[in-house]
Protein backbone atom coordinates (compact mmCIF):
# COMPACT_ATOMS: atom_id res chain seq x y z
CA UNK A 1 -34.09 -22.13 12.99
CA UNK A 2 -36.92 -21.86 10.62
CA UNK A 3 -37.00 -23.52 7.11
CA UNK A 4 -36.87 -19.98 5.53
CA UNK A 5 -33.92 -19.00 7.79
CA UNK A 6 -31.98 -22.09 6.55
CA UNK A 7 -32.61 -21.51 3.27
CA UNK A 8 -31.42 -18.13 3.34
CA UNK A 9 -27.92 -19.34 5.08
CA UNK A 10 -27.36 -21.62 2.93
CA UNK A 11 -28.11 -19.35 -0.40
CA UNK A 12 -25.93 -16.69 1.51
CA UNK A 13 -23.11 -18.88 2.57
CA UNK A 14 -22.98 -20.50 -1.31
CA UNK A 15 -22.75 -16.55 -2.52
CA UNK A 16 -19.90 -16.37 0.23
CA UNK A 17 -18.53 -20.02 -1.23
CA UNK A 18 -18.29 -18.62 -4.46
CA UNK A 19 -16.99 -15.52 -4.64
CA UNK A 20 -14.57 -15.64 -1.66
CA UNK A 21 -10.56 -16.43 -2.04
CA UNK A 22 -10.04 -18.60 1.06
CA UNK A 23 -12.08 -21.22 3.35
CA UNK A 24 -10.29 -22.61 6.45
CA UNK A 25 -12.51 -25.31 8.43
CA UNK A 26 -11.77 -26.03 12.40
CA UNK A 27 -12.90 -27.55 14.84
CA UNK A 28 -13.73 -25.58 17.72
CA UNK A 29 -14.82 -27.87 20.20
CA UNK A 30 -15.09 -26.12 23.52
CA UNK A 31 -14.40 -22.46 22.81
CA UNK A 32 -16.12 -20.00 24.76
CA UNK A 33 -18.08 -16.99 24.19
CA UNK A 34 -15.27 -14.65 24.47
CA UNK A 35 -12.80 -16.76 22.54
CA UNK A 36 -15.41 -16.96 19.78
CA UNK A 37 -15.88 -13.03 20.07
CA UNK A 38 -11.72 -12.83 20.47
CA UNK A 39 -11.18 -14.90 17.21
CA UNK A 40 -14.10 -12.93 15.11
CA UNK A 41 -12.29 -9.58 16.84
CA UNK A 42 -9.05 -10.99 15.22
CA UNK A 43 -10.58 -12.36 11.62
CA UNK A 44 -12.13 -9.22 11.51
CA UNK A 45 -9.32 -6.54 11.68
CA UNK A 46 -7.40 -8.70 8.95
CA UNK A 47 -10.62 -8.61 6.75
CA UNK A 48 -11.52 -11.85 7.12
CA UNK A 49 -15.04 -13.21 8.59
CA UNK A 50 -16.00 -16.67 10.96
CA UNK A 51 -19.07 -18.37 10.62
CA UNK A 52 -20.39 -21.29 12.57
CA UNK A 53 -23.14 -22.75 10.71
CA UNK A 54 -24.91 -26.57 11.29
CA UNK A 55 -22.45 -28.84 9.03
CA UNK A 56 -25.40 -30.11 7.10
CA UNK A 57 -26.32 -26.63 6.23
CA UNK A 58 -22.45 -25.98 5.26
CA UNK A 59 -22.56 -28.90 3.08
CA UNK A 60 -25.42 -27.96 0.97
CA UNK A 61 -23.98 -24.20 0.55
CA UNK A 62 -20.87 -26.26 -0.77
CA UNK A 63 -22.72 -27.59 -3.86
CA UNK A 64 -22.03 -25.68 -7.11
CA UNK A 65 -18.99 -23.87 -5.37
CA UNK A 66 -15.49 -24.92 -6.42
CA UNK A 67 -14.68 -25.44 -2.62
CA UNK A 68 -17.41 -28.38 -2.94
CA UNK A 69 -14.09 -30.78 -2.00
CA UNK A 70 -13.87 -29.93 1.59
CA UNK A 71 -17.37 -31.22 2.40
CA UNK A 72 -15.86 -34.03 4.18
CA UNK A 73 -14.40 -31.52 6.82
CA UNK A 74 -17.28 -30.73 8.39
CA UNK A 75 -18.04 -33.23 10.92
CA UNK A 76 -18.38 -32.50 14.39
CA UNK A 77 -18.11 -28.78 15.95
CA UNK A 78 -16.91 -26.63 13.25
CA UNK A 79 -16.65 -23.18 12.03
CA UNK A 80 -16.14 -21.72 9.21
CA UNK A 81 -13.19 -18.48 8.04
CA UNK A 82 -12.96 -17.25 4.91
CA UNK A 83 -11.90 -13.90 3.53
CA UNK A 84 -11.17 -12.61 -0.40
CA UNK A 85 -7.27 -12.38 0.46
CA UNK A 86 -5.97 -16.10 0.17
CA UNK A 87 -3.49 -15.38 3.50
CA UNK A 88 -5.72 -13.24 6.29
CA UNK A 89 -7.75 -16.29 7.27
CA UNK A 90 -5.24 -18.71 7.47
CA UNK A 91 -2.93 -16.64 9.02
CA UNK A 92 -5.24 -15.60 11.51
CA UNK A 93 -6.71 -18.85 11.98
CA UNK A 94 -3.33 -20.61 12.71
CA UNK A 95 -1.76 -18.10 14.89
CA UNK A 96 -5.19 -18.60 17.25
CA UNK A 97 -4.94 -22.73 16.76
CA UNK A 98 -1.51 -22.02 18.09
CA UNK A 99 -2.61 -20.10 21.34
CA UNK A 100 -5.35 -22.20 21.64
CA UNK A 101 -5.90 -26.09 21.72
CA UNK A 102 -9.34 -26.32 21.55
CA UNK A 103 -9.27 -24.24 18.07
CA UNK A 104 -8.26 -27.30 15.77
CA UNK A 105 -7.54 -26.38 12.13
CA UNK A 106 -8.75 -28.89 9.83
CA UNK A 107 -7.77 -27.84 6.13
CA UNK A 108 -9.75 -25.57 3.66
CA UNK A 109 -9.80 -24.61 -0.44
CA UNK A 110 -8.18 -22.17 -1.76
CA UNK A 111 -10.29 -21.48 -5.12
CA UNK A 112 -10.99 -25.55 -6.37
CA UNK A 113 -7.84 -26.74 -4.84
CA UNK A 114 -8.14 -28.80 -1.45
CA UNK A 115 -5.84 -28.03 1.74
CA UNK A 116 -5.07 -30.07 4.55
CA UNK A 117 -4.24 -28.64 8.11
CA UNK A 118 -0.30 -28.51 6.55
CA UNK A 119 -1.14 -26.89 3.63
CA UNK A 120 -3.25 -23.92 5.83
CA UNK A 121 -0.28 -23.68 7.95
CA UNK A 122 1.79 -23.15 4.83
CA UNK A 123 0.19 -20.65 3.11
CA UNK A 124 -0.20 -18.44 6.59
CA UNK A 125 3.44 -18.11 6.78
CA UNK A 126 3.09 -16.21 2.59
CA UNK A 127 2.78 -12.55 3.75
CA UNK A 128 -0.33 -10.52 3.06
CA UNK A 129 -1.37 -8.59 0.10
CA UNK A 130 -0.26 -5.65 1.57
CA UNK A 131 3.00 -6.66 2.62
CA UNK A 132 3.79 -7.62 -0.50
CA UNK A 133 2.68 -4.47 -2.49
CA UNK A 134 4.82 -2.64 0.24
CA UNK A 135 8.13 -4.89 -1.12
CA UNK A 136 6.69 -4.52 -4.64
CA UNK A 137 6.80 -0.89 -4.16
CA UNK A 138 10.19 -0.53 -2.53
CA UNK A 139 12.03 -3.00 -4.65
CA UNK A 140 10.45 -0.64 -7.95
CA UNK A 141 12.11 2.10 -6.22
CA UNK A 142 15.52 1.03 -5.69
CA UNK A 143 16.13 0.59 -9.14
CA UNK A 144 14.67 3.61 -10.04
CA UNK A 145 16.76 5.95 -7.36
CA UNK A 146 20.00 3.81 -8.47
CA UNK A 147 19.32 4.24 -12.36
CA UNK A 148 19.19 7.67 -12.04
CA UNK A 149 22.06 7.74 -9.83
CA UNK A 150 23.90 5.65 -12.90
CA UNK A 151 22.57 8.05 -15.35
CA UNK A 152 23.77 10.89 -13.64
CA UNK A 153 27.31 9.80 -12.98
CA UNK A 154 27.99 9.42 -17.01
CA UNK A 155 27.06 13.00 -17.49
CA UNK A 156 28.81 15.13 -14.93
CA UNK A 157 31.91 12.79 -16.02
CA UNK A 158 31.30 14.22 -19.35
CA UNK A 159 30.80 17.57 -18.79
CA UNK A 160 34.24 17.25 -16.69
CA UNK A 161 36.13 15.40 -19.83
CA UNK A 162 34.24 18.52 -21.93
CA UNK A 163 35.92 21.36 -19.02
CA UNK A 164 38.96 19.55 -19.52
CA UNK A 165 39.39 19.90 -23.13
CA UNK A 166 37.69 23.36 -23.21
CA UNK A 167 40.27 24.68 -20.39
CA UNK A 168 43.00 22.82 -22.52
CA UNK A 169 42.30 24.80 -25.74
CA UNK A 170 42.07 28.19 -23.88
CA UNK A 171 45.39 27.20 -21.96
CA UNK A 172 47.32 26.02 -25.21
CA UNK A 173 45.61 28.92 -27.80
């Protein structure tokens, strides 16, 4: 790699440092070429990217980010996931870790906080976005479908109470 390509990474990967929601780490000593192309498949169709980039190059795209704390994770083979939903990379991440042993998770930031392997492994068990706007939406529903069952239970009881007296006063005058 030139000097002007590794400039641009790193000035790329700190505008990816930045603005992005998640970083997971790992170590992915041994992996092969379809592996590699099987996990980007995966990080992909959640929305989430992986990078392997030269650790010293990682480092200096760290600087000025608020992710700067997990410099110490990059030592040895690593790549890099990271994706603008805080739960796609992890979750993707740790469910190919799982299948695969040479696929090491090693922590990550989530905005300026610091994660360990645990706390990765944590927050890819949260659902996604979208599963929660789907429970959002449904539990904003029920209400809705019950309250108007509620409200329309008062009237028709009403307007029976309101026969009842009506028929009354026709039957008795």
């Amino acid at each position: 790699m030139e000097r002007a390509e590794k400039k641009e990474l790193v000035a790329t990967l700190n505008q990816v440092f930045k603005t992005t929601g998640v970083i997971v780490v790992a170590h992915n000593k041994g992996l092969t070429v379809n592996q590699v192309n099987d996990l980007r498949n995966k990080m992909a169709q959640a929305g989430a990217t992986v990078k392997v980039a030269k650790n010293r190059l990682a480092k200096l795209a760290l600087d000025g980010t608020d992710a700067a704390g997990i410099k110490d994770l990059f030592v040895g083979p690593t790549m890099v996931a990271y994706a603008a939903d805080p739960v796609s990379a992890p979750k993707v991440a740790s469910a190919f870790a799982k299948g695969n042993d040479k696929f090491v998770v090693l922590g990550g930031a989530l905005g300026k906080t610091v994660m360990d392997a645990n706390a990765v492994k944590a927050l890819a068990e949260l659902p996604s976005l979208d599963e929660l706007r789907g429970k959002l939406i449904g539990l904003i529903q029920a209400p809705a479908t019950k309250i108007a069952g509620v409200l329309q239970a008062p009237a028709g009881q009403l307007a029976r109470v309101f026969n009842a007296y009506a028929t009354k006063d026709q039957a008795a005058g």
